[in-house]
N, C-alpha and C. Protein backbone atom coordinates (compact mmCIF):
# COMPACT_ATOMS: atom_id res chain seq x y z
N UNK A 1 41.35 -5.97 27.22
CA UNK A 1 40.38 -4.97 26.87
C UNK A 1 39.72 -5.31 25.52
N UNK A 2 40.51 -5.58 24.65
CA UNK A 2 40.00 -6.42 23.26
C UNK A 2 39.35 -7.24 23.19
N UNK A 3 39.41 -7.98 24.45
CA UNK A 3 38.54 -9.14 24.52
C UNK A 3 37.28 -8.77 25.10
N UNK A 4 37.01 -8.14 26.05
CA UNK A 4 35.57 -7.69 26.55
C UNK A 4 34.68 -6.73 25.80
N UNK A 5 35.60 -6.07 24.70
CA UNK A 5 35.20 -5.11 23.11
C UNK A 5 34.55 -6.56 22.64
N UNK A 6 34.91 -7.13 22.23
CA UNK A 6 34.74 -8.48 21.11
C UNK A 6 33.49 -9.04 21.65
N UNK A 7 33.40 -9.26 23.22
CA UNK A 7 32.52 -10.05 23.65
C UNK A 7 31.02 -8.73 24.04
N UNK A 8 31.17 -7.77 24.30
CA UNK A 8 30.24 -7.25 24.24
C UNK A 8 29.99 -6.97 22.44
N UNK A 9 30.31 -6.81 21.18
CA UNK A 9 29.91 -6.43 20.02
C UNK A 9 29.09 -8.15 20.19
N UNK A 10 29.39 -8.97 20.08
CA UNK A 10 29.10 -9.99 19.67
C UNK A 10 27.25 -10.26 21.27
N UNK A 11 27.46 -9.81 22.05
CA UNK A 11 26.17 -10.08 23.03
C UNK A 11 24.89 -8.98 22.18
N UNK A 12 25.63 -7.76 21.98
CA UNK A 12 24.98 -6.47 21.85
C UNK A 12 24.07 -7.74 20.21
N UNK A 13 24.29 -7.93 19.23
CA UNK A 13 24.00 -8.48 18.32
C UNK A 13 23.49 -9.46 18.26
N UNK A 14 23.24 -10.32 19.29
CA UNK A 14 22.76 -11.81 19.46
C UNK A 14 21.43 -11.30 20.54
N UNK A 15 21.66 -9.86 21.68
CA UNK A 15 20.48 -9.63 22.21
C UNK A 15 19.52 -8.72 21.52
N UNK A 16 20.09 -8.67 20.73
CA UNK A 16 18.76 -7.27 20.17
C UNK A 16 18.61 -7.96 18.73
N UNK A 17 17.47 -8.68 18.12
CA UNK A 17 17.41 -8.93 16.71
C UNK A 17 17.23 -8.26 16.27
N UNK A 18 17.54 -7.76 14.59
CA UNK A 18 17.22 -6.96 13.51
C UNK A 18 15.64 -6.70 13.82
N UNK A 19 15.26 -5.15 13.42
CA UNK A 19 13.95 -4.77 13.49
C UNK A 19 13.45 -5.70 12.56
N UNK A 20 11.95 -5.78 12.90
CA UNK A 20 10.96 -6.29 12.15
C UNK A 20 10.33 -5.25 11.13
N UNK A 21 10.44 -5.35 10.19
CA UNK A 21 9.63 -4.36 9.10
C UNK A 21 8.13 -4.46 9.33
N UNK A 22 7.62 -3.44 9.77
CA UNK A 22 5.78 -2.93 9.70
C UNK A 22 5.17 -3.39 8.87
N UNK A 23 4.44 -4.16 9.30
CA UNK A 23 3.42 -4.67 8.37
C UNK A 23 3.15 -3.10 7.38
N UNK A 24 2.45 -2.28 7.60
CA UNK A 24 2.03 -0.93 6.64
C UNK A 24 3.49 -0.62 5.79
N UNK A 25 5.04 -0.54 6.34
CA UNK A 25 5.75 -0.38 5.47
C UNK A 25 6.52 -1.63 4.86
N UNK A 26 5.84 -2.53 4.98
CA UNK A 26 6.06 -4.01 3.77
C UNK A 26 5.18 -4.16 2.93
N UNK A 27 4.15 -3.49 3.42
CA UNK A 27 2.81 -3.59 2.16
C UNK A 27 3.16 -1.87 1.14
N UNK A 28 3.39 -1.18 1.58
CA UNK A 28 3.85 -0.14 0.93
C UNK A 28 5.00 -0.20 -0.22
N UNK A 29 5.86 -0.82 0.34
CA UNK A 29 7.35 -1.47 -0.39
C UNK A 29 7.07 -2.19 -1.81
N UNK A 30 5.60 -2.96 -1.48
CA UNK A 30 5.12 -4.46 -2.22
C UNK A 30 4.48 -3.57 -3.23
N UNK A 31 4.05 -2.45 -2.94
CA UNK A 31 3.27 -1.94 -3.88
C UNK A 31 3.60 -1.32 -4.62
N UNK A 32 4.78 -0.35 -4.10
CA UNK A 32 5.71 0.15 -5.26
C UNK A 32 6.51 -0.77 -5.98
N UNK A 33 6.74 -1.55 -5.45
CA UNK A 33 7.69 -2.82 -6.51
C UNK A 33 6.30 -3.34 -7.55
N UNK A 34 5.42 -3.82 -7.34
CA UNK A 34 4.23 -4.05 -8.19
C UNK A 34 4.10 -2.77 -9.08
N UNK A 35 4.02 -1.65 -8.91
CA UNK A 35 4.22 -0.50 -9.61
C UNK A 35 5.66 -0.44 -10.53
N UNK A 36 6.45 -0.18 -9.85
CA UNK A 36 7.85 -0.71 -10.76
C UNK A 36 8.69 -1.41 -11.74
N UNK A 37 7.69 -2.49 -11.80
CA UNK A 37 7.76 -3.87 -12.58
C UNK A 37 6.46 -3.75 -13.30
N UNK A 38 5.91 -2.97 -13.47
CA UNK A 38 5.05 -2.73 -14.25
C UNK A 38 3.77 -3.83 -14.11
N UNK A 39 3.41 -4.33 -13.01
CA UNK A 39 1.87 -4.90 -13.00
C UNK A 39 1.06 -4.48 -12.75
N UNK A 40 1.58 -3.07 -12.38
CA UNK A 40 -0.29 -2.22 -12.04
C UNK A 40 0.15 -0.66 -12.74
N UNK A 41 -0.93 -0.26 -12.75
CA UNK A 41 -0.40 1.08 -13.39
C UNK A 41 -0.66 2.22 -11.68
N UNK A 42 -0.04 3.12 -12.78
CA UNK A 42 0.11 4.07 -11.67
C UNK A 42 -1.25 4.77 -10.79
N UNK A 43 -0.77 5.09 -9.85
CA UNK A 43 -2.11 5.61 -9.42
C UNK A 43 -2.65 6.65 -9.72
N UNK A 44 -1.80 7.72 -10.14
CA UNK A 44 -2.60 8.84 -10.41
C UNK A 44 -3.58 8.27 -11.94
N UNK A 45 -3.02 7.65 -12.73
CA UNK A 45 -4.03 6.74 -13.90
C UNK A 45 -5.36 6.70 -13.44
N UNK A 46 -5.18 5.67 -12.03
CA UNK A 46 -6.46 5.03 -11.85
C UNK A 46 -7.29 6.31 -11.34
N UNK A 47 -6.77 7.45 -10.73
CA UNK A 47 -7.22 8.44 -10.16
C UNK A 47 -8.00 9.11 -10.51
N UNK A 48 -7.43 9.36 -12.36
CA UNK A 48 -7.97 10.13 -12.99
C UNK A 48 -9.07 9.37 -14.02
N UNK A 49 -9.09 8.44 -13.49
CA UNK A 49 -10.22 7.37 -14.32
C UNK A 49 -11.43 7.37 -13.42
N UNK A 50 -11.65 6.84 -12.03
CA UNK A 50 -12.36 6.94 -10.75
C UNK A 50 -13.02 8.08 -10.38
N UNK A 51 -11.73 8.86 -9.93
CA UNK A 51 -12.20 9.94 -9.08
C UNK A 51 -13.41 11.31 -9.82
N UNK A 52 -13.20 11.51 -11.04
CA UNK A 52 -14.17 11.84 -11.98
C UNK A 52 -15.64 11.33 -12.04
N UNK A 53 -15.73 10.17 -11.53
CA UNK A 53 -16.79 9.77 -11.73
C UNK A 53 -18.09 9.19 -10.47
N UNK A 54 -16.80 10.60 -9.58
CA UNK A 54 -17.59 9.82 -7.92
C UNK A 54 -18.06 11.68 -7.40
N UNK A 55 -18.78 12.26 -8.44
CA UNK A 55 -19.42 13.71 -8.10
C UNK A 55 -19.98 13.90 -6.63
N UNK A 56 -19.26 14.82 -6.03
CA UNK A 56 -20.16 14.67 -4.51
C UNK A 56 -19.92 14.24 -3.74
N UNK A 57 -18.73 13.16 -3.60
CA UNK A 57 -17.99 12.40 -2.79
C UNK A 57 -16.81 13.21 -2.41
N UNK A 58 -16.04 12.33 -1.42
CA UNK A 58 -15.13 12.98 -0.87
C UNK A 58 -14.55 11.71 -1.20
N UNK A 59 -13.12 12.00 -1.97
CA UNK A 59 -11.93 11.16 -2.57
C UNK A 59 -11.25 10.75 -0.66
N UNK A 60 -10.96 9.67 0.00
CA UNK A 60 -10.66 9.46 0.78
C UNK A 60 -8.86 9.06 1.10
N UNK A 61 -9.22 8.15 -0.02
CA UNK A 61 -7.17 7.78 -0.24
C UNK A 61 -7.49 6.48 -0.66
N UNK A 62 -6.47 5.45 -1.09
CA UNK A 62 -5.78 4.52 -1.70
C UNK A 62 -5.66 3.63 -0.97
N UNK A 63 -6.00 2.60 -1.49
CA UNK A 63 -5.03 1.04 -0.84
C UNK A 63 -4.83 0.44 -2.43
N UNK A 64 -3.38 -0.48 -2.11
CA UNK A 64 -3.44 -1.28 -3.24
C UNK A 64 -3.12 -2.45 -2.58
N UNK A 65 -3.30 -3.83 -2.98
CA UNK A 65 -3.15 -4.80 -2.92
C UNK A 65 -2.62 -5.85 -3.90
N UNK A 66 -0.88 -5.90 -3.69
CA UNK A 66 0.12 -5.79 -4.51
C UNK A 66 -0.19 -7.16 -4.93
N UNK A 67 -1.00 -8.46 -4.19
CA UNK A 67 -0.55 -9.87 -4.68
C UNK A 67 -1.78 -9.91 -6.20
N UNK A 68 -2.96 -8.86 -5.75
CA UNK A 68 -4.05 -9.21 -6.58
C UNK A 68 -4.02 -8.06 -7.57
N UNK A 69 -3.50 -6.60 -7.12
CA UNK A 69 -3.33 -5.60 -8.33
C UNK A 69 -4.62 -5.49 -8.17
N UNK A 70 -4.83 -5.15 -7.02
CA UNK A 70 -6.49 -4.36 -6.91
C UNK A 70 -6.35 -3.00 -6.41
N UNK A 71 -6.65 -2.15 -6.88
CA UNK A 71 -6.80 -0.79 -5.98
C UNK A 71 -8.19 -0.80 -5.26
N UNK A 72 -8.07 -0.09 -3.68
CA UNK A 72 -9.54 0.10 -3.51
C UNK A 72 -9.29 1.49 -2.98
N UNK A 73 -10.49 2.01 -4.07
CA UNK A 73 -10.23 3.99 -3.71
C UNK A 73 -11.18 4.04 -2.96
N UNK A 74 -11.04 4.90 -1.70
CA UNK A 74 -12.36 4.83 -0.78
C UNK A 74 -12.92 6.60 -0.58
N UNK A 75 -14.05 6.63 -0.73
CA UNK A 75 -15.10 7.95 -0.44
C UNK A 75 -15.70 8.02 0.46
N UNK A 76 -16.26 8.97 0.55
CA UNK A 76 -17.32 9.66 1.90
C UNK A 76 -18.21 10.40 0.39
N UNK A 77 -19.57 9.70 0.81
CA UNK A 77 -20.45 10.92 0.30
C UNK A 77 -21.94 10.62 1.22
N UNK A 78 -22.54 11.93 1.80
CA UNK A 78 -23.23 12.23 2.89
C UNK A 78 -23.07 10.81 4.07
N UNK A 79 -22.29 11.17 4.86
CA UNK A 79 -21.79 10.11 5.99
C UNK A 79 -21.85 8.62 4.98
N UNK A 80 -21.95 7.93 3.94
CA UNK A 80 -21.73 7.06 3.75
C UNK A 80 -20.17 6.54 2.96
N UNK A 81 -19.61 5.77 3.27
CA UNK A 81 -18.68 5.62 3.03
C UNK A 81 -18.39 4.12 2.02
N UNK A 82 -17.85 4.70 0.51
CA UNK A 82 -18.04 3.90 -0.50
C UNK A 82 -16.48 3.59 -0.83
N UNK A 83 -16.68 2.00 -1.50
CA UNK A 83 -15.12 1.39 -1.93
C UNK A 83 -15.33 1.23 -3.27
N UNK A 84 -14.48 2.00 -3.65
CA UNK A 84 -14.54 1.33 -5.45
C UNK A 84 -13.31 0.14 -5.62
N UNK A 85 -13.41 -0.76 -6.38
CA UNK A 85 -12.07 -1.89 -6.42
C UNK A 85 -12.11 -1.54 -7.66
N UNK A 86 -10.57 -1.36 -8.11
CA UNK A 86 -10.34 -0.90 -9.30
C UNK A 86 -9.44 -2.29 -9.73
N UNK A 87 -9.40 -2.73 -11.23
CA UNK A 87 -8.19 -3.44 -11.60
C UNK A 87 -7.10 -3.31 -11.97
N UNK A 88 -5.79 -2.97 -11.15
CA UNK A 88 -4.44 -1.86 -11.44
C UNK A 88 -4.10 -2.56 -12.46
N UNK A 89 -4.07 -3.38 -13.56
CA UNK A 89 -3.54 -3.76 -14.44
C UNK A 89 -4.51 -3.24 -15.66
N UNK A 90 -5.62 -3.10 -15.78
CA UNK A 90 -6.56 -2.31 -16.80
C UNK A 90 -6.73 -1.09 -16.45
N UNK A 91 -7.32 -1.02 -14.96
CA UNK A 91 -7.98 0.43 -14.49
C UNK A 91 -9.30 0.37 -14.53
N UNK A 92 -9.90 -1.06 -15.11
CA UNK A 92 -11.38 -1.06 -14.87
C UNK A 92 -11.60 -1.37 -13.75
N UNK A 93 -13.45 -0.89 -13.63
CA UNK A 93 -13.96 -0.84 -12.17
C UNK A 93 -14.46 -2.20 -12.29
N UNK A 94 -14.19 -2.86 -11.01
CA UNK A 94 -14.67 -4.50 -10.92
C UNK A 94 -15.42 -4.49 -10.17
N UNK A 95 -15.81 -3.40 -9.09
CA UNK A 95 -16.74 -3.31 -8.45
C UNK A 95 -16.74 -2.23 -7.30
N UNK A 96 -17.83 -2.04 -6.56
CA UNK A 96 -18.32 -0.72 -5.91
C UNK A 96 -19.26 -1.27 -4.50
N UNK A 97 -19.03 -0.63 -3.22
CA UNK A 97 -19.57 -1.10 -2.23
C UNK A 97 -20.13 0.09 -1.53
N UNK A 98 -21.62 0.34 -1.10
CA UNK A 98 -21.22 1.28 -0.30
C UNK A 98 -22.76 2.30 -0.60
C-alpha cells in the first residue's frame, strides 16, 4: 500500500507542473519590487503631480513599466483617449500622446 502512496505522490508531481505565473501578476510583482527598492517613486506622488494637470479628463488608471521606470497614466477627455509617460524616478513628464 506504501508503495502505490509513493508511486502515485511522485506521478501526481511529475504530471501536473508548477503553475505558470500571469504575465499581469509578474508584471505587477516587478513593479512593486521596483517600488520597494526604491527606483521609482510611489504612485500616488506621480498622481498628485499629473493628475492635477489633466482638467476635464477622466483619470483612467496606471501602468508602470518596472525595467524602464516609466509610468503611463492614461485619460479619457471628450472620447479621446490620452497617455501621459511619466519618469517614476523624477516624476517628470517625458511625454504625452493623444
Amino acid at each position: 500500500m506504501l508503495m502505490f502512496a509513493s508511486l502515485a505522490l511522485t506521478l501526481s508531481q511529475t504530471a501536473f507542473p508548477p503553475p505558470v505565473e500571469p504575465h499581469f501578476q509578474r508584471d505587477q510583482r516587478r513593479a512593486w519590487e521596483a517600488r520597494r527598492e526604491g527606483r521609482v517613486l510611489p504612485l500616488p506622488e506621480i498622481e498628485r503631480r499629473v493628475v492635477p494637470s489633466m482638467r476635464g479628463a477622466q483619470y483612467l488608471g496606471p501602468e508602470l513599466d518596472p525595467d524602464s521606470g516609466i509610468y503611463t497614466l492614461k485619460f479619457l477627455r471628450n472620447g479621446t483617449v490620452i497617455w501621459v509617460k511619466v519618469d517614476g524616478r523624477s516624476g517628470q513628464v517625458i511625454g504625452r500622446t493623444g
